[in-house]
C-alpha atoms as a PDB file:
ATOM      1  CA  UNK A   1     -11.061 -21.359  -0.590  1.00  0.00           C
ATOM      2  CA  UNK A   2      -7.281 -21.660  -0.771  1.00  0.00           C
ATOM      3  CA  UNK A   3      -5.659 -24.563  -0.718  1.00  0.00           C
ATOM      4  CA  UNK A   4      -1.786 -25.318  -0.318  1.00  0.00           C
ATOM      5  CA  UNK A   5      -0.335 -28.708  -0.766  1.00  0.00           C
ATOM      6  CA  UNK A   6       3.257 -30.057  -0.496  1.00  0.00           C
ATOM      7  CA  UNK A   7       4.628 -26.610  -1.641  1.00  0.00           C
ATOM      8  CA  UNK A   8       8.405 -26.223  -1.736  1.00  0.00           C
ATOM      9  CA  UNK A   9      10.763 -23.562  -3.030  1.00  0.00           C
ATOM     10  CA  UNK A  10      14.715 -23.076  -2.596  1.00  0.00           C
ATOM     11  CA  UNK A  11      16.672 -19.909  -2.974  1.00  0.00           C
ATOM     12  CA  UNK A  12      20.267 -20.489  -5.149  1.00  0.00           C
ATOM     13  CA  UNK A  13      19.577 -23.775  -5.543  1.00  0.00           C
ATOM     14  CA  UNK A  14      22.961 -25.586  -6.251  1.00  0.00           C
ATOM     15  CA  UNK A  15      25.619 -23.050  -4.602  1.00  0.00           C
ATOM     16  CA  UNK A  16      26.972 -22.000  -1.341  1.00  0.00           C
ATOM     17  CA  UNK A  17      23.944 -19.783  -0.592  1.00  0.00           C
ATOM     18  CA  UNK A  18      21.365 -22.055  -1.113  1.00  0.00           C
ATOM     19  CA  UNK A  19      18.428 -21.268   1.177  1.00  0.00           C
ATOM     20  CA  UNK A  20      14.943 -23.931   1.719  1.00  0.00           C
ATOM     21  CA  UNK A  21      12.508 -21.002   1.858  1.00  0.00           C
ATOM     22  CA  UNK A  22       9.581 -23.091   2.301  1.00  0.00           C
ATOM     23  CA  UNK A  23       9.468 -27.280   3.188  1.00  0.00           C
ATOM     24  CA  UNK A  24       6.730 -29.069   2.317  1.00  0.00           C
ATOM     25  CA  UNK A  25       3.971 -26.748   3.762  1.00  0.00           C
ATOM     26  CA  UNK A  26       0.525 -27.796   3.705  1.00  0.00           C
ATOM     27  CA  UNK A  27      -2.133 -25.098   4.538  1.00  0.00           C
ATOM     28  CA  UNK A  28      -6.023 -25.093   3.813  1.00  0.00           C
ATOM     29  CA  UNK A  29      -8.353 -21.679   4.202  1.00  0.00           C
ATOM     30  CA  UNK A  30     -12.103 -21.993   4.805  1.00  0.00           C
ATOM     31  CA  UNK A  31     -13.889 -18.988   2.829  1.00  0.00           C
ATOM     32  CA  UNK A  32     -13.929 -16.237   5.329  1.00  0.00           C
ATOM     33  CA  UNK A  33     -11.381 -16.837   6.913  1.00  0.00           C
ATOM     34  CA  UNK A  34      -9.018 -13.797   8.329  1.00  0.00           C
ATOM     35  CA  UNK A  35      -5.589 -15.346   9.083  1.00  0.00           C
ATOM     36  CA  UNK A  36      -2.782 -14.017  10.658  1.00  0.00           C
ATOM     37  CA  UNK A  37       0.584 -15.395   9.866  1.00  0.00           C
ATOM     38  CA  UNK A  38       3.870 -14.970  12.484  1.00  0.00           C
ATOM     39  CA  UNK A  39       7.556 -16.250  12.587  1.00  0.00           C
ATOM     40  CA  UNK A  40      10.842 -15.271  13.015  1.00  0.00           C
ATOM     41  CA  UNK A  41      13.020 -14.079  10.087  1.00  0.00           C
ATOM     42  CA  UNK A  42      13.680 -16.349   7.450  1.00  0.00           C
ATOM     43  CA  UNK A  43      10.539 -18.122   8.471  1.00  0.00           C
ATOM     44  CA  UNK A  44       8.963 -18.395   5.220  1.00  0.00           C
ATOM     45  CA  UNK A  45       6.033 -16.042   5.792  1.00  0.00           C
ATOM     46  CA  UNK A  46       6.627 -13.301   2.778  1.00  0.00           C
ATOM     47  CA  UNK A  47       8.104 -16.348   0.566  1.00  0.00           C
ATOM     48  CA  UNK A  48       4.004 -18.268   0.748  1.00  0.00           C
ATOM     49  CA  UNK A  49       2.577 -14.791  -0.320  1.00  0.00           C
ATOM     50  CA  UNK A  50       4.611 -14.357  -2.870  1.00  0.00           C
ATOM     51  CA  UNK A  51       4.349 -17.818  -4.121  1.00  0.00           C
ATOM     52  CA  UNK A  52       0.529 -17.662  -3.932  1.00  0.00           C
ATOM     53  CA  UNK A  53       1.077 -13.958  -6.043  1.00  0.00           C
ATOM     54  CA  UNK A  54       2.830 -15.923  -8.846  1.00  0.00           C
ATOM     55  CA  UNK A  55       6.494 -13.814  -8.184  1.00  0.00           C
ATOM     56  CA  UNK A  56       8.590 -16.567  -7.636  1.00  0.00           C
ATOM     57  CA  UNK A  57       7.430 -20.151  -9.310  1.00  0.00           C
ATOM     58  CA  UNK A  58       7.334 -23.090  -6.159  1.00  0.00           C
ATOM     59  CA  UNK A  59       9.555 -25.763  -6.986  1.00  0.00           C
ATOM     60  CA  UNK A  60       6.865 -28.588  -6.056  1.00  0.00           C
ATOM     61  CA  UNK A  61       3.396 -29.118  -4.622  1.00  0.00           C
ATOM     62  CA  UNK A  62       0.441 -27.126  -5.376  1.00  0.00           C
ATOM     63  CA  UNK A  63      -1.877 -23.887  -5.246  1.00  0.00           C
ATOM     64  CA  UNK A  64      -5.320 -24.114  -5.393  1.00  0.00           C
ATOM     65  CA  UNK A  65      -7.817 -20.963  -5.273  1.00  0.00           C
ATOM     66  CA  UNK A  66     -11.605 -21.331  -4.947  1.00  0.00           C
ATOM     67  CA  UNK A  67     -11.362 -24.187  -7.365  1.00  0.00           C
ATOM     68  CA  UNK A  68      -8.564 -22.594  -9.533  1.00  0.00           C
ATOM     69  CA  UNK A  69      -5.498 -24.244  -9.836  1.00  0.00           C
ATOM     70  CA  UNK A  70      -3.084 -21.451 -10.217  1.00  0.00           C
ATOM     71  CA  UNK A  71       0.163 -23.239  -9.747  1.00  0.00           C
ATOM     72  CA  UNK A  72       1.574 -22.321 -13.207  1.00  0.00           C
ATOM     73  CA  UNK A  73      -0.603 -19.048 -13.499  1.00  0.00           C
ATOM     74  CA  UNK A  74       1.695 -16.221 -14.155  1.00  0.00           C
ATOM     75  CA  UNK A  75       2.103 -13.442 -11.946  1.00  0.00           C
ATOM     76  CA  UNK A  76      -0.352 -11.233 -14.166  1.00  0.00           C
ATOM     77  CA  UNK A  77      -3.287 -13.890 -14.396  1.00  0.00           C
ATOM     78  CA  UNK A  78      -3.357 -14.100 -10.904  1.00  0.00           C
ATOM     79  CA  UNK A  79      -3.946 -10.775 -10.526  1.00  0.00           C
ATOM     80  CA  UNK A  80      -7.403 -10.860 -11.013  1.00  0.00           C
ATOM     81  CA  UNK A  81      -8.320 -12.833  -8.001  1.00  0.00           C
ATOM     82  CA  UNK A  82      -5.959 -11.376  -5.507  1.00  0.00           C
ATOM     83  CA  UNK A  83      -5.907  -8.200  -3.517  1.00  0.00           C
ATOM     84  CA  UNK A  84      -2.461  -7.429  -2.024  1.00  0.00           C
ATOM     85  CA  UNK A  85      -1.340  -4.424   0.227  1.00  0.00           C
ATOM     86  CA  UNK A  86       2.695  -4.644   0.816  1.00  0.00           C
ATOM     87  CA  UNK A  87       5.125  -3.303   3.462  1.00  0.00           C
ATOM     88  CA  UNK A  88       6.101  -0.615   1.726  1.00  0.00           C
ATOM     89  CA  UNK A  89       3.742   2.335   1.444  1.00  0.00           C
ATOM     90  CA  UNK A  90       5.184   3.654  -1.870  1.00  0.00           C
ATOM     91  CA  UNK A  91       4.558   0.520  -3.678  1.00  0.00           C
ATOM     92  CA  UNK A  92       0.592  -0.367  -4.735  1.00  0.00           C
ATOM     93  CA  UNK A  93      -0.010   2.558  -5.974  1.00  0.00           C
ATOM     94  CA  UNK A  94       0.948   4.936  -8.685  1.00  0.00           C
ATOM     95  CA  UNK A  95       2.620   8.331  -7.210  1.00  0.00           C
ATOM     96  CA  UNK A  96       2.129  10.821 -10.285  1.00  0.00           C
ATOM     97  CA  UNK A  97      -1.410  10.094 -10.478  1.00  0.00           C
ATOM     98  CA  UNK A  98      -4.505  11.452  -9.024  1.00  0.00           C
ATOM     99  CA  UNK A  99      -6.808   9.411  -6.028  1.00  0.00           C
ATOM    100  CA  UNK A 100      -9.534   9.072  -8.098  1.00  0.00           C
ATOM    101  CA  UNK A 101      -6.849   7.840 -11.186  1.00  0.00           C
ATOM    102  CA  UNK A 102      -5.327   4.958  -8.918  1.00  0.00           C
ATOM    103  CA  UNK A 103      -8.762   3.766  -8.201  1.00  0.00           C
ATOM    104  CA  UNK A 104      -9.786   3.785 -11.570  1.00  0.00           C
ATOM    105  CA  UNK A 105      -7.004   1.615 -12.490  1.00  0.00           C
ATOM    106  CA  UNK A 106      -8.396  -1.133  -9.202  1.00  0.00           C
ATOM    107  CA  UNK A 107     -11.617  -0.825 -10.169  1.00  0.00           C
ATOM    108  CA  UNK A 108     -10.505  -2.547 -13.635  1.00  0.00           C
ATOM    109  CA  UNK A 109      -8.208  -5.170 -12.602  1.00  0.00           C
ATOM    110  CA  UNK A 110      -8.336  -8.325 -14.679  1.00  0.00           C
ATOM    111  CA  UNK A 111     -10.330  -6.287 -17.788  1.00  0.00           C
ATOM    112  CA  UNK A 112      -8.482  -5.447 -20.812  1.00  0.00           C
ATOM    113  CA  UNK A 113      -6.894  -1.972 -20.272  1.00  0.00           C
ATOM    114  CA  UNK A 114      -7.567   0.100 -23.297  1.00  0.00           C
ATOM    115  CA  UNK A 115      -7.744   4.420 -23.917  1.00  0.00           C
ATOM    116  CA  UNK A 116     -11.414   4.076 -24.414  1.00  0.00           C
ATOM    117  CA  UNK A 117     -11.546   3.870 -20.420  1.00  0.00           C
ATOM    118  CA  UNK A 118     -12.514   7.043 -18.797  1.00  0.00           C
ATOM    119  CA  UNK A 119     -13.942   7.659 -15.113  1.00  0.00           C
ATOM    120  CA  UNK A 120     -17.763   8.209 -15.276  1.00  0.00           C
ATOM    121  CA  UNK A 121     -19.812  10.557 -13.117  1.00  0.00           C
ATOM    122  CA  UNK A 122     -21.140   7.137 -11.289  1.00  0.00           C
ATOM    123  CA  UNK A 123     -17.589   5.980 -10.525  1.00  0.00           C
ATOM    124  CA  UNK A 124     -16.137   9.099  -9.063  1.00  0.00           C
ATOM    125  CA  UNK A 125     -19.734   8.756  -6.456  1.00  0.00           C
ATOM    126  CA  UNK A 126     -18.691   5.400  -5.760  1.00  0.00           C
ATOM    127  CA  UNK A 127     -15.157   6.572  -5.178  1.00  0.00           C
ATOM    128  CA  UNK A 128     -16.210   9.050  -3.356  1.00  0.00           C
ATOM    129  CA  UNK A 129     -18.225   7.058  -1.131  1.00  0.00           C
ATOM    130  CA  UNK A 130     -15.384   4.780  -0.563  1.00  0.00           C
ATOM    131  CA  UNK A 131     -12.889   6.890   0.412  1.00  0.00           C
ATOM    132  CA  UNK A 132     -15.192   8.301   3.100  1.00  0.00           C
ATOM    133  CA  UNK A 133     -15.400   5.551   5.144  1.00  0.00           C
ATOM    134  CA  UNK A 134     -11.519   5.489   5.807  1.00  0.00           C
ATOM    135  CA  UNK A 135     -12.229   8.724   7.647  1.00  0.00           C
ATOM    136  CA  UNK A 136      -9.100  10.509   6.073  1.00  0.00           C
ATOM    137  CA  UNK A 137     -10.895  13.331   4.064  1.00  0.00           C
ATOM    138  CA  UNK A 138      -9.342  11.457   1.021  1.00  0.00           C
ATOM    139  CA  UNK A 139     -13.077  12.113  -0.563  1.00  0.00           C
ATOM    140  CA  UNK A 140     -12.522  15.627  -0.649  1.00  0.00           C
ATOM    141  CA  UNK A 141      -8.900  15.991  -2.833  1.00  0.00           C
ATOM    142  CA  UNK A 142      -9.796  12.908  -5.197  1.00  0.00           C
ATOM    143  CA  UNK A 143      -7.191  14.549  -7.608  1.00  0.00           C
ATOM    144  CA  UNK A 144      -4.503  15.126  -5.788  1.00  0.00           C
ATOM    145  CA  UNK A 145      -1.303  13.205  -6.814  1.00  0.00           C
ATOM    146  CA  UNK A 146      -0.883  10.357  -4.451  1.00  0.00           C
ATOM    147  CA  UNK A 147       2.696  10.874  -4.470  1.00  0.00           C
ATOM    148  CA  UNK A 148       1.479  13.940  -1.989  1.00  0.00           C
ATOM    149  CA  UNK A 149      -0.157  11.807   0.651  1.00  0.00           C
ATOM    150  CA  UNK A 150       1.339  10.944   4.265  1.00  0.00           C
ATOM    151  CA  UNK A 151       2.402   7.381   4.554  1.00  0.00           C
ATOM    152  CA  UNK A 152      -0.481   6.083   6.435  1.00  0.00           C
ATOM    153  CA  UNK A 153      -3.028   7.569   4.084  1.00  0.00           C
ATOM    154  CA  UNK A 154      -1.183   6.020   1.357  1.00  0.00           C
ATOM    155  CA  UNK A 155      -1.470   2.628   3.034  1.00  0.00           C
ATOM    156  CA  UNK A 156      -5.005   3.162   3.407  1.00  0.00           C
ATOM    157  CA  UNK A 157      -5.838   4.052  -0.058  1.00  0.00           C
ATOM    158  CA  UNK A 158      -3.509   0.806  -1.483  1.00  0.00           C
ATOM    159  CA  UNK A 159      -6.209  -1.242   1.161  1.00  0.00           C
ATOM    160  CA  UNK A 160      -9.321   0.407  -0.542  1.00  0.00           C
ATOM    161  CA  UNK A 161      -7.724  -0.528  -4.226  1.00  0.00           C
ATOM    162  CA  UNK A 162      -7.061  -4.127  -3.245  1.00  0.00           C
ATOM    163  CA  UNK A 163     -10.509  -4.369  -1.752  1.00  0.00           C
ATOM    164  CA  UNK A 164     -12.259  -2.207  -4.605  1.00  0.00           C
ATOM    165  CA  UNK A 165     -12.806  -4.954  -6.528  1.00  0.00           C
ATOM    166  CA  UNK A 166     -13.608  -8.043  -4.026  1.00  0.00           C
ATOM    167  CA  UNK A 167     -10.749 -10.291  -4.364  1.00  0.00           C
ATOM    168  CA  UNK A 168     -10.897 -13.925  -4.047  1.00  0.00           C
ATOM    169  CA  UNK A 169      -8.085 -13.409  -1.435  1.00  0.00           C
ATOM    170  CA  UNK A 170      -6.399 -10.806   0.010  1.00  0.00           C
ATOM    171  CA  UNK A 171      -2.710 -11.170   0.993  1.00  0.00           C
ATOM    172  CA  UNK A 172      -1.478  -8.466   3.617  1.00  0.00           C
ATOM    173  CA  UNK A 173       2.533  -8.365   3.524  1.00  0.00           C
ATOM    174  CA  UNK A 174       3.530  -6.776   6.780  1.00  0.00           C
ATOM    175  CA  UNK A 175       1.327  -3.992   5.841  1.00  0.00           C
ATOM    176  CA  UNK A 176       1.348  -1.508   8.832  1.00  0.00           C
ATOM    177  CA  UNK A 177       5.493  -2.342   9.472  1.00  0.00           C
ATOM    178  CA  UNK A 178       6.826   1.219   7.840  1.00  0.00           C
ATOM    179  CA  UNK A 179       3.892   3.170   9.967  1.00  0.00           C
ATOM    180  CA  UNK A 180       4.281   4.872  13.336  1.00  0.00           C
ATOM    181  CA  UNK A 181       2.633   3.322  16.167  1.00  0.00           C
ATOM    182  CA  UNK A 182      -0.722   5.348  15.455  1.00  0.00           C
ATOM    183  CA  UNK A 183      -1.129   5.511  12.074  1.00  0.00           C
ATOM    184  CA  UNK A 184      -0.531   1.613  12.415  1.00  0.00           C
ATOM    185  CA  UNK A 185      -3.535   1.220  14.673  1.00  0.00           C
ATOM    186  CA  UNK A 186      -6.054   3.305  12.233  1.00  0.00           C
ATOM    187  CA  UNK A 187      -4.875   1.193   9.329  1.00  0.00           C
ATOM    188  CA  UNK A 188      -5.172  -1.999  11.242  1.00  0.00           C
ATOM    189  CA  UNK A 189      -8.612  -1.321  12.662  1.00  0.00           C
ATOM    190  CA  UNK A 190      -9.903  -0.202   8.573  1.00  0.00           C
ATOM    191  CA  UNK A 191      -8.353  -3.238   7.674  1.00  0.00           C
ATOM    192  CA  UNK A 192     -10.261  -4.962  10.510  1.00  0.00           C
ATOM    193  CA  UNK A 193     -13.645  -3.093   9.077  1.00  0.00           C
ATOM    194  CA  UNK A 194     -13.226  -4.206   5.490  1.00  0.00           C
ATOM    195  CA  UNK A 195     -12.303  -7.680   5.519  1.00  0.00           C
ATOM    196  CA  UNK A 196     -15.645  -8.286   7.874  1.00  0.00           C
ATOM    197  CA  UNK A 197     -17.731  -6.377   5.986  1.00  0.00           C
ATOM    198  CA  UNK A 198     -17.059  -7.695   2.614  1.00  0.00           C
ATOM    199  CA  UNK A 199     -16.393 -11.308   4.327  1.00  0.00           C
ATOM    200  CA  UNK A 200     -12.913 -11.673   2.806  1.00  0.00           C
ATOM    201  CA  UNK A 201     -10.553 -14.483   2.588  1.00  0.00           C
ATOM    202  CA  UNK A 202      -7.291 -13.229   4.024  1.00  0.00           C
ATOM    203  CA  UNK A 203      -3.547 -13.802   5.340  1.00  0.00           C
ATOM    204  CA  UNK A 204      -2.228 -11.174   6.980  1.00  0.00           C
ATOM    205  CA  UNK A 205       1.691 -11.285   7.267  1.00  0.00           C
ATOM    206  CA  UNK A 206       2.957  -9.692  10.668  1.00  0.00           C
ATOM    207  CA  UNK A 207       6.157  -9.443  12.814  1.00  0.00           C
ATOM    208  CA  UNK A 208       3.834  -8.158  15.965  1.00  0.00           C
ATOM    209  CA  UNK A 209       2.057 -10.935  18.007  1.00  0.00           C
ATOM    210  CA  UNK A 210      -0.273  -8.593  19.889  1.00  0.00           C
ATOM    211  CA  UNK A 211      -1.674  -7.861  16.465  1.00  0.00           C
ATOM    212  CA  UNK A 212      -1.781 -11.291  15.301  1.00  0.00           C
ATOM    213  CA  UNK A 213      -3.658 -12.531  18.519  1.00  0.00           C
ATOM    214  CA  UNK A 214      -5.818  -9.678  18.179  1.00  0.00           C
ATOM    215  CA  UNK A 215      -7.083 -10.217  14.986  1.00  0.00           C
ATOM    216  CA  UNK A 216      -8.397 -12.429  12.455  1.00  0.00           C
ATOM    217  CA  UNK A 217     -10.281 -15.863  13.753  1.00  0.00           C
ATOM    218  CA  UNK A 218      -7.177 -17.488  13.205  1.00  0.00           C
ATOM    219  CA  UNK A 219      -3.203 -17.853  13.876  1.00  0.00           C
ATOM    220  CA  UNK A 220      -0.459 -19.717  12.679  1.00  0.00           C
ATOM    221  CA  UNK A 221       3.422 -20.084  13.453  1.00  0.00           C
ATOM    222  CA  UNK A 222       5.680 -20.212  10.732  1.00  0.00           C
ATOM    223  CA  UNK A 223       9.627 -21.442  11.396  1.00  0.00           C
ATOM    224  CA  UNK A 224      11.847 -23.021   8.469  1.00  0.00           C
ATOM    225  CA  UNK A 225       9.287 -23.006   6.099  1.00  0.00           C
ATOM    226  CA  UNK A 226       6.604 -24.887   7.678  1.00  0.00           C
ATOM    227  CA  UNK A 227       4.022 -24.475   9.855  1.00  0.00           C
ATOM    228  CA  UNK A 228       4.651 -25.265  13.373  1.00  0.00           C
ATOM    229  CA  UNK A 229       1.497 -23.806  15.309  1.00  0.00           C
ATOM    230  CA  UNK A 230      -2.070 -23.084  14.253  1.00  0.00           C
ATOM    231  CA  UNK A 231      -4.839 -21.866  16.325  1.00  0.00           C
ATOM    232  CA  UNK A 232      -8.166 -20.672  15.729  1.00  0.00           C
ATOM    233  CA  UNK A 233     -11.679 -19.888  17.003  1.00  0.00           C
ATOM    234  CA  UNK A 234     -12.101 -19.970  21.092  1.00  0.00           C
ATOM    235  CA  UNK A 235      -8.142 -21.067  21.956  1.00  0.00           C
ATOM    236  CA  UNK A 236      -6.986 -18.170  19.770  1.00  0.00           C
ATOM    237  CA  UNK A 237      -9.031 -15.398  21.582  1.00  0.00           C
ATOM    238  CA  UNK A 238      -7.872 -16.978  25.151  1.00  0.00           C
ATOM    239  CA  UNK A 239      -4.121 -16.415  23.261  1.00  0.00           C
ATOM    240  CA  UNK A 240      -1.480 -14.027  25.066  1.00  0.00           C
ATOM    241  CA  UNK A 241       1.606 -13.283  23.800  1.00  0.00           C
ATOM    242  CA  UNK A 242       3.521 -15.178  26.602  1.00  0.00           C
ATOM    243  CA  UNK A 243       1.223 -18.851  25.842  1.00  0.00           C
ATOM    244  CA  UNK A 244       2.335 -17.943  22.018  1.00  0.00           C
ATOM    245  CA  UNK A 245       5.840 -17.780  23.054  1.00  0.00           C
ATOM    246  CA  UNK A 246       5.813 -21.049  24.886  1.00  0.00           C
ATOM    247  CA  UNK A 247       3.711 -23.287  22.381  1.00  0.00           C
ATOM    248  CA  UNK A 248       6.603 -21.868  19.606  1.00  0.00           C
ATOM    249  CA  UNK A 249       9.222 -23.124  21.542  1.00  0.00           C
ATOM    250  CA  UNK A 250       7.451 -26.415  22.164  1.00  0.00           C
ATOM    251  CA  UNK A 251       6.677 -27.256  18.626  1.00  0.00           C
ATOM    252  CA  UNK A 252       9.949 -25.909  17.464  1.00  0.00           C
ATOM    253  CA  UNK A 253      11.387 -28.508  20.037  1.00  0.00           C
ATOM    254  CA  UNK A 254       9.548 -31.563  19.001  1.00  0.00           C
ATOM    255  CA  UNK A 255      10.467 -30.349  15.149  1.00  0.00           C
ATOM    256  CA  UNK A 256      13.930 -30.440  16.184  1.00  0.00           C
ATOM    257  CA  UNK A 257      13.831 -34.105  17.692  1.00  0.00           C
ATOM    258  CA  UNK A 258      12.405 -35.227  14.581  1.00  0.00           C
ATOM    259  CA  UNK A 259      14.708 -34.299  11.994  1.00  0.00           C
END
């Protein structure tokens, strides 16, 4: 499904602050597949979903979606086969418009936008219908300005648009970082809910390890800009945070000796 070969990119390229992002990472995703992604600061983890988005070009290799090769693909173009929730709850969504506005403007992505468009009696059911199963009550104030929802209900709502429309891949930045420990948990477990019921490809982007072991079918390490350990299937559900910790410093070890 996605396929990532030889990528490298380099911040300030050239001066004193020049920074390798990412090294020569190679990654491959099987369709279905719910990845979590984990590292240190400066690891490289934001940097691959933003180079998959099309934000910042890579500087070599390759980026291959269901067949697509969307190396070159502007930021815009790519839009239309990727779902994306960030960190931040104020940004995915549009905070002077209604609920039902912001999923309007989802339920389009990748069709020409145009004032013809209006929201039919058949989309604000299907809306409707949507929102419920986030358990939130959203369904019931469907025009109230998003700018007036809690952070966590926000977040929810930016899942449901990314999802509306069933992306070829769905790129999770941190998503649940700026929520309190609760709030956190509800998002995590809708997120949980959606991408196995609608069987999509993701990489999920988090600082927390008992999350990442928790969920997805699969886990990788990132440190430098490369992977460094990747799990899956049985070994990753026998995973605790403290075997994590000690294959990290392992591989991160033998990567050392290498260089």
């Amino acid at each position: 499904m996605l396929e990532l070969k030889e990528i490298y990119k380099t911040f300030n390229a050239g001066t004193v602050n020049e920074k390798r992002a990412i090294d020569g990472l190679n990654l491959t995703l099987e369709d279905g597949d719910f990845v979590t992604v984990i590292g240190g600061n400066g690891a490289g983890k934001s940097t691959i979903l933003n180079l998959i988005a099309g934000v910042f070009p890579v500087d070599g290799g390759s980026i291959t979606l269901n067949g697509i090769d969307m190396t070159h693909l502007p930021e815009h173009k790519r839009a239309r086969y990727l779902g994306r929730v960030f960190q931040d709850p104020m940004m995915g969504t549009a905070a002077t418009m209604g609920i039902e506005e912001n999923l309007a403007l989802a339920y389009r992505r990748g069709q020409r936008r145009g004032l013809g468009y209006g929201i039919s009696n058949a989309e604000r059911d299907l809306y409707r219908e949507k929102l419920a199963t986030l358990g939130l009550g959203l369904e019931n104030r469907m025009t109230s300005k998003v700018g007036l929802l809690s952070g966590g209900q926000r977040q929810a709502l930016t899942l449901l648009m990314a999802t509306l429309k069933k992306p070829e891949l769905l790129l999770l930045d941190e998503h649940t970082a700026a929520l309190d420990p609760k709030t956190a948990d509800k998002v995590l477990q809708l997120t949980d809910e959606i991408v196995a019921r609608d069987h999509l490809t993701t990489l999920m982007v988090t600082h927390n390890m008992k999350n990442a072991i928790q969920y997805g079918n699969r886990l990788i390490m990132m440190d430098a800009g490369r992977v460094v350990v990747d799990i899956r299937g049985e070994e990753k559900k026998k995973l605790t945070v403290h075997d994590l910790l000690e294959r990290f410093h392992i591989e991160n070890d033998r990567l050392l000796l290498s260089e």
